[in-house]
C-alpha atoms as a PDB file:
ATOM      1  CA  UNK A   1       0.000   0.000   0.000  1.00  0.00           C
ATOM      2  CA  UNK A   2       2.964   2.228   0.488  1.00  0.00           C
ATOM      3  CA  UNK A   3       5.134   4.325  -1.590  1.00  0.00           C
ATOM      4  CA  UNK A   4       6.317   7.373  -2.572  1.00  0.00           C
ATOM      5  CA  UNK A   5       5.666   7.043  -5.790  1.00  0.00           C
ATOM      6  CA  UNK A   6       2.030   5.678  -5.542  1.00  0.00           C
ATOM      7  CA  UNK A   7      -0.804   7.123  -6.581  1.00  0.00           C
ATOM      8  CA  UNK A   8      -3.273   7.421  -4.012  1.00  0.00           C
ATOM      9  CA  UNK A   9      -6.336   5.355  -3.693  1.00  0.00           C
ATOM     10  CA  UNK A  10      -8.880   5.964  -6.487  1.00  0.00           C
ATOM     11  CA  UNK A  11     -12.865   6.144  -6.422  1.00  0.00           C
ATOM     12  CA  UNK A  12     -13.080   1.984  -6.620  1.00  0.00           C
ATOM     13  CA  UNK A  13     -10.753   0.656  -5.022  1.00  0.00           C
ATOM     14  CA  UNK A  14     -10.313  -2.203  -2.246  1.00  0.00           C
ATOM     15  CA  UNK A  15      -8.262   0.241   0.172  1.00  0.00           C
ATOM     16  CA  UNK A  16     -10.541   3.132   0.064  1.00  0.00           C
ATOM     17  CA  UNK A  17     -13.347   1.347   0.742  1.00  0.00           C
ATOM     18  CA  UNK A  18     -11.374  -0.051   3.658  1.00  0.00           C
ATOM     19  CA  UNK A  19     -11.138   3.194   4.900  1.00  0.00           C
ATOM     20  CA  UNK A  20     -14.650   4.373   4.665  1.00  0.00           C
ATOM     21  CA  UNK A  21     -16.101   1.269   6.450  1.00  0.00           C
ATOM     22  CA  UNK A  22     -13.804   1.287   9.588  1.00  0.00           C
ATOM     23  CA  UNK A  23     -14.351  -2.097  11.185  1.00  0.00           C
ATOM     24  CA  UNK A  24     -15.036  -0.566  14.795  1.00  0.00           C
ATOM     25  CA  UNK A  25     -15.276  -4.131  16.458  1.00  0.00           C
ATOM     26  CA  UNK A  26     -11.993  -5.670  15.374  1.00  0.00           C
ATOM     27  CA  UNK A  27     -10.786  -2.416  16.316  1.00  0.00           C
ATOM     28  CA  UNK A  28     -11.946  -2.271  20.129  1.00  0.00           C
ATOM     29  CA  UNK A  29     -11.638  -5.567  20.546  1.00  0.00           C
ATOM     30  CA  UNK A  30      -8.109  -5.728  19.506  1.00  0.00           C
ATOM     31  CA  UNK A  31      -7.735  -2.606  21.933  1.00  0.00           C
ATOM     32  CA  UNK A  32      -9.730  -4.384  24.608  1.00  0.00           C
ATOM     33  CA  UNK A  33     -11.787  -0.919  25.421  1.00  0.00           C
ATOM     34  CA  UNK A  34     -14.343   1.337  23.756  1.00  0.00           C
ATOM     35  CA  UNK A  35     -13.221   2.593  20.376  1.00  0.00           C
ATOM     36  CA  UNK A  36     -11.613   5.816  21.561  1.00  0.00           C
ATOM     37  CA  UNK A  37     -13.913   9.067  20.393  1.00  0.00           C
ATOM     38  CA  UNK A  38     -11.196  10.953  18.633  1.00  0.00           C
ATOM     39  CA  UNK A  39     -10.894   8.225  15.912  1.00  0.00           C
ATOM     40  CA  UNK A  40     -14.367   7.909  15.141  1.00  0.00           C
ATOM     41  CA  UNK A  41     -14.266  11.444  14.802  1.00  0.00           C
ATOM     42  CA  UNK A  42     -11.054  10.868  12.544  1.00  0.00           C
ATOM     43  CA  UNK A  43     -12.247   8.694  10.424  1.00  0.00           C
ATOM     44  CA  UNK A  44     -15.723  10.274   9.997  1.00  0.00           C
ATOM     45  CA  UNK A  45     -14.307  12.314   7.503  1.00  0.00           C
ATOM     46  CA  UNK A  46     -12.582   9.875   5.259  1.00  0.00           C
ATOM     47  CA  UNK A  47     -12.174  12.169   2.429  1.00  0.00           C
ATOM     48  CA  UNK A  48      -9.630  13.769   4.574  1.00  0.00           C
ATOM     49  CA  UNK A  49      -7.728   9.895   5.115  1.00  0.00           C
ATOM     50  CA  UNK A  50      -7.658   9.373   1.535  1.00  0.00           C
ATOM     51  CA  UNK A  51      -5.135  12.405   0.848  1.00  0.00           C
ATOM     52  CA  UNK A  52      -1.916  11.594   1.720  1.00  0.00           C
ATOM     53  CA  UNK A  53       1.370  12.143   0.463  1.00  0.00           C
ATOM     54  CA  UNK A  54       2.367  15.144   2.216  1.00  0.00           C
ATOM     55  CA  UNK A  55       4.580  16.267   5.410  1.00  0.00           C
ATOM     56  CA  UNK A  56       3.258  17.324   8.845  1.00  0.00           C
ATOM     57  CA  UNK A  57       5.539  19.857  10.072  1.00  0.00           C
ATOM     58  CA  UNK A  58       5.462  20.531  13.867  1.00  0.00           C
ATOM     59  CA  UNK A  59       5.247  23.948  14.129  1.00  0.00           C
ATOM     60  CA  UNK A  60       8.227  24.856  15.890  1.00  0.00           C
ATOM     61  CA  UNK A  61       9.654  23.615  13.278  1.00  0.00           C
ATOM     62  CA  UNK A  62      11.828  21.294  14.412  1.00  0.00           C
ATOM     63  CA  UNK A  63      10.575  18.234  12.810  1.00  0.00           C
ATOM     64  CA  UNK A  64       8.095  16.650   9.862  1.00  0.00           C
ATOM     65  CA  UNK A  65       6.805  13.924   9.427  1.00  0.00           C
ATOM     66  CA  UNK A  66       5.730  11.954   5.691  1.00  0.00           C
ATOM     67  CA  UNK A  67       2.238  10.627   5.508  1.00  0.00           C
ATOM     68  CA  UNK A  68       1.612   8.376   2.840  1.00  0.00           C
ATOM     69  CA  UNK A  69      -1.650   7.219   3.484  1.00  0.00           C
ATOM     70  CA  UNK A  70      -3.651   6.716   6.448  1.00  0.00           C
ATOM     71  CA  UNK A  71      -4.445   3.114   7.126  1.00  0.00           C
ATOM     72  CA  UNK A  72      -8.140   1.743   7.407  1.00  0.00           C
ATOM     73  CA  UNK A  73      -9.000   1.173  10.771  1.00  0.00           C
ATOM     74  CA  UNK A  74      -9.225  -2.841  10.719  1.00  0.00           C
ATOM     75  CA  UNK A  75      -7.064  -5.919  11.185  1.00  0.00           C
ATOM     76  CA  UNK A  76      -4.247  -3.288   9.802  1.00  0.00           C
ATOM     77  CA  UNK A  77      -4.493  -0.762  12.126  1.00  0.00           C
ATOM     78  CA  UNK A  78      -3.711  -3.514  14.773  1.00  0.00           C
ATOM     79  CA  UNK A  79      -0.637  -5.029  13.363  1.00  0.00           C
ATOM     80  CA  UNK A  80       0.431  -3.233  10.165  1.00  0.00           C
ATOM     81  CA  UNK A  81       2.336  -4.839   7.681  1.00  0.00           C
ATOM     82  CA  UNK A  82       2.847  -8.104  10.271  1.00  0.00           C
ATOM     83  CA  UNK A  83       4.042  -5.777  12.890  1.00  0.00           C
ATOM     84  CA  UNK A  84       3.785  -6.277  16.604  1.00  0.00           C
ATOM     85  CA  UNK A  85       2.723  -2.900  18.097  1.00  0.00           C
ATOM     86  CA  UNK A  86       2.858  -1.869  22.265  1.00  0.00           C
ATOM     87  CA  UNK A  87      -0.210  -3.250  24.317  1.00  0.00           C
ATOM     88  CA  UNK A  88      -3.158  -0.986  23.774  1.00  0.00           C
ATOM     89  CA  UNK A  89      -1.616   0.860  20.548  1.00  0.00           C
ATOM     90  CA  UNK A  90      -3.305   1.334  17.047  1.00  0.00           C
ATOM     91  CA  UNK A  91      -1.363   2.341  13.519  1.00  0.00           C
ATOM     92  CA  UNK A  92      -3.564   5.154  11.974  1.00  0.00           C
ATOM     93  CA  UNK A  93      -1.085   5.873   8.882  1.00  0.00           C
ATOM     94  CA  UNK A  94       2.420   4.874   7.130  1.00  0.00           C
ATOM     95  CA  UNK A  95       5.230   6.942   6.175  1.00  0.00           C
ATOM     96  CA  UNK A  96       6.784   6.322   2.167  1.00  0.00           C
ATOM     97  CA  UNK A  97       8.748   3.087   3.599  1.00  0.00           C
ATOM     98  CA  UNK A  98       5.840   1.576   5.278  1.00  0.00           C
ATOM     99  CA  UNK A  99       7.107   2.845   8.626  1.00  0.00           C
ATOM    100  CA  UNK A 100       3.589   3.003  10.223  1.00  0.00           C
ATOM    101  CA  UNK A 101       2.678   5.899  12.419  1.00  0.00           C
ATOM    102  CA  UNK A 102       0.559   4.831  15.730  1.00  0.00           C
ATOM    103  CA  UNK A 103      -0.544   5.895  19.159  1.00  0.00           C
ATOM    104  CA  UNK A 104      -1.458   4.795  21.826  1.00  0.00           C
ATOM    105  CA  UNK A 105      -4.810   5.917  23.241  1.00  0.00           C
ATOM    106  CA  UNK A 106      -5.537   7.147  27.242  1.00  0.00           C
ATOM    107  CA  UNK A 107      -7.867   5.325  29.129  1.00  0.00           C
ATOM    108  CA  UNK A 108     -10.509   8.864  28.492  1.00  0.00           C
ATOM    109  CA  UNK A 109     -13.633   8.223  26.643  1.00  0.00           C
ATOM    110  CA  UNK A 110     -11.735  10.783  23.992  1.00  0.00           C
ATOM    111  CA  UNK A 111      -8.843   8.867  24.036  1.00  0.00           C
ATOM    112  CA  UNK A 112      -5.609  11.018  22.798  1.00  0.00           C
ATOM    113  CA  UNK A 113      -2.669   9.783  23.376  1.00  0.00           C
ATOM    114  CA  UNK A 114       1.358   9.882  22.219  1.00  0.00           C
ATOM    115  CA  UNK A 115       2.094   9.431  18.481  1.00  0.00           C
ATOM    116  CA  UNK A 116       5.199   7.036  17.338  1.00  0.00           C
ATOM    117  CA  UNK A 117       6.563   6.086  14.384  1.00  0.00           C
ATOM    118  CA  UNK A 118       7.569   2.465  14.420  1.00  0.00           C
ATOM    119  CA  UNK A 119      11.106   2.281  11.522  1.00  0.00           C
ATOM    120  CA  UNK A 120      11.383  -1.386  11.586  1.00  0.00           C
ATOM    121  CA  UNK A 121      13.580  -1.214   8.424  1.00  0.00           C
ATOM    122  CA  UNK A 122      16.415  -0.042   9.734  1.00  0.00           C
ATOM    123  CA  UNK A 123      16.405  -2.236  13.064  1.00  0.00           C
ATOM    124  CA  UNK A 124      15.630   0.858  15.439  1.00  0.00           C
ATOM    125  CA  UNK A 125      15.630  -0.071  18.923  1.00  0.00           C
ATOM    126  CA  UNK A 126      12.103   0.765  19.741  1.00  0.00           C
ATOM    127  CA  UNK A 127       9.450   3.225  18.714  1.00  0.00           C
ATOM    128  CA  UNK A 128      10.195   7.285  17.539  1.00  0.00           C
ATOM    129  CA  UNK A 129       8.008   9.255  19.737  1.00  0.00           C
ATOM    130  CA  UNK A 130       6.863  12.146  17.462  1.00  0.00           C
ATOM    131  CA  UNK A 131       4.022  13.501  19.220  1.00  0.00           C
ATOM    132  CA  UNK A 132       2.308  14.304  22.676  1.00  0.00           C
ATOM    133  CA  UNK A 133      -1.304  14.138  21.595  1.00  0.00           C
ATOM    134  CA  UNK A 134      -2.069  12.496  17.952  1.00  0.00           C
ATOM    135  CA  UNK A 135      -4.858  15.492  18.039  1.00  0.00           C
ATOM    136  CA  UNK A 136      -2.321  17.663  18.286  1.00  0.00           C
ATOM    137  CA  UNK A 137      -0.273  15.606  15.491  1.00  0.00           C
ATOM    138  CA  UNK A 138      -3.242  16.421  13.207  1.00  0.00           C
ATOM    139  CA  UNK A 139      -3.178  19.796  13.329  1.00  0.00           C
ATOM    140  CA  UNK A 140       0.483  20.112  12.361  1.00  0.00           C
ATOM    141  CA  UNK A 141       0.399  22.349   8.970  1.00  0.00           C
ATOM    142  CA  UNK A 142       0.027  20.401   6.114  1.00  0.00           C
ATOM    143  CA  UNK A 143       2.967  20.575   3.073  1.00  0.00           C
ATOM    144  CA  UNK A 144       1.802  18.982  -0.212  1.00  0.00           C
ATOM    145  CA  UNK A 145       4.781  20.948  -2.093  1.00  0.00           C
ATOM    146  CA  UNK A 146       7.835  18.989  -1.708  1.00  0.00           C
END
């Protein structure tokens, strides 16, 4: 699914409508706990999920991020790519390598929580903590120039 140099999803295909039928039961069950608010609210605007492709910059500027795509919120989201994430942790996106992006949600009916970037290509030690709050994460500006 991820690339730098693929297009992203069309009108018909599989992934997109992977993404705009989130499978909210695999996804609380896999995080034992009520699906947390702030990704149904994510993913109730899917048009928004299926642009990708661009860099989040942190606005004091002292890092970005590259978003591919963001992943459908099913089996994926709970081990992308084959991955073992943390206890409690769910991939929402993947960077040009397939690095996926996740967070782990607090125990609040909202549930925001630090984002990560898991590089398992390179043989990293352990998760890249990128952001406090993956609602904060969102609202990094948006680059689509690169």
């Amino acid at each position: 699914m991820s690339g730098l140099y693929h297009p992203p999803p069309d009108a018909g295909s599989p992934f997109r409508e992977r993404v705009l039928h989130p499978r909210w039961d695999t996804i609380e069950a896999g995080l034992g706990r009520p699906v947390p608010r702030l990704l149904r609210e994510m993913y109730a605007a899917p048009e928004a999920l299926l642009r990708g492709h661009f860099y989040l910059r942190r606005p004091d500027g002292q890092a970005r991020a590259w978003v591919d795509l963001f992943l459908p919120m099913d089996p994926e989201a709970l081990h992308p790519y084959g991955l073992t994430l943390p206890p409690g942790a769910v991939a929402f996106a993947d960077d040009e390598h397939g690095d996926p992006y996740f967070y782990v949600p607090d125990a609040s009916e909202f549930g925001d929580g630090p984002v990560f970037l898991l590089d398992h290509r390179n043989g990293s030690v352990g998760p890249e903590p990128l952001a406090a709050s993956l609602a904060d994460f969102l609202r990094w500006p948006r680059q689509y120039q690169h």
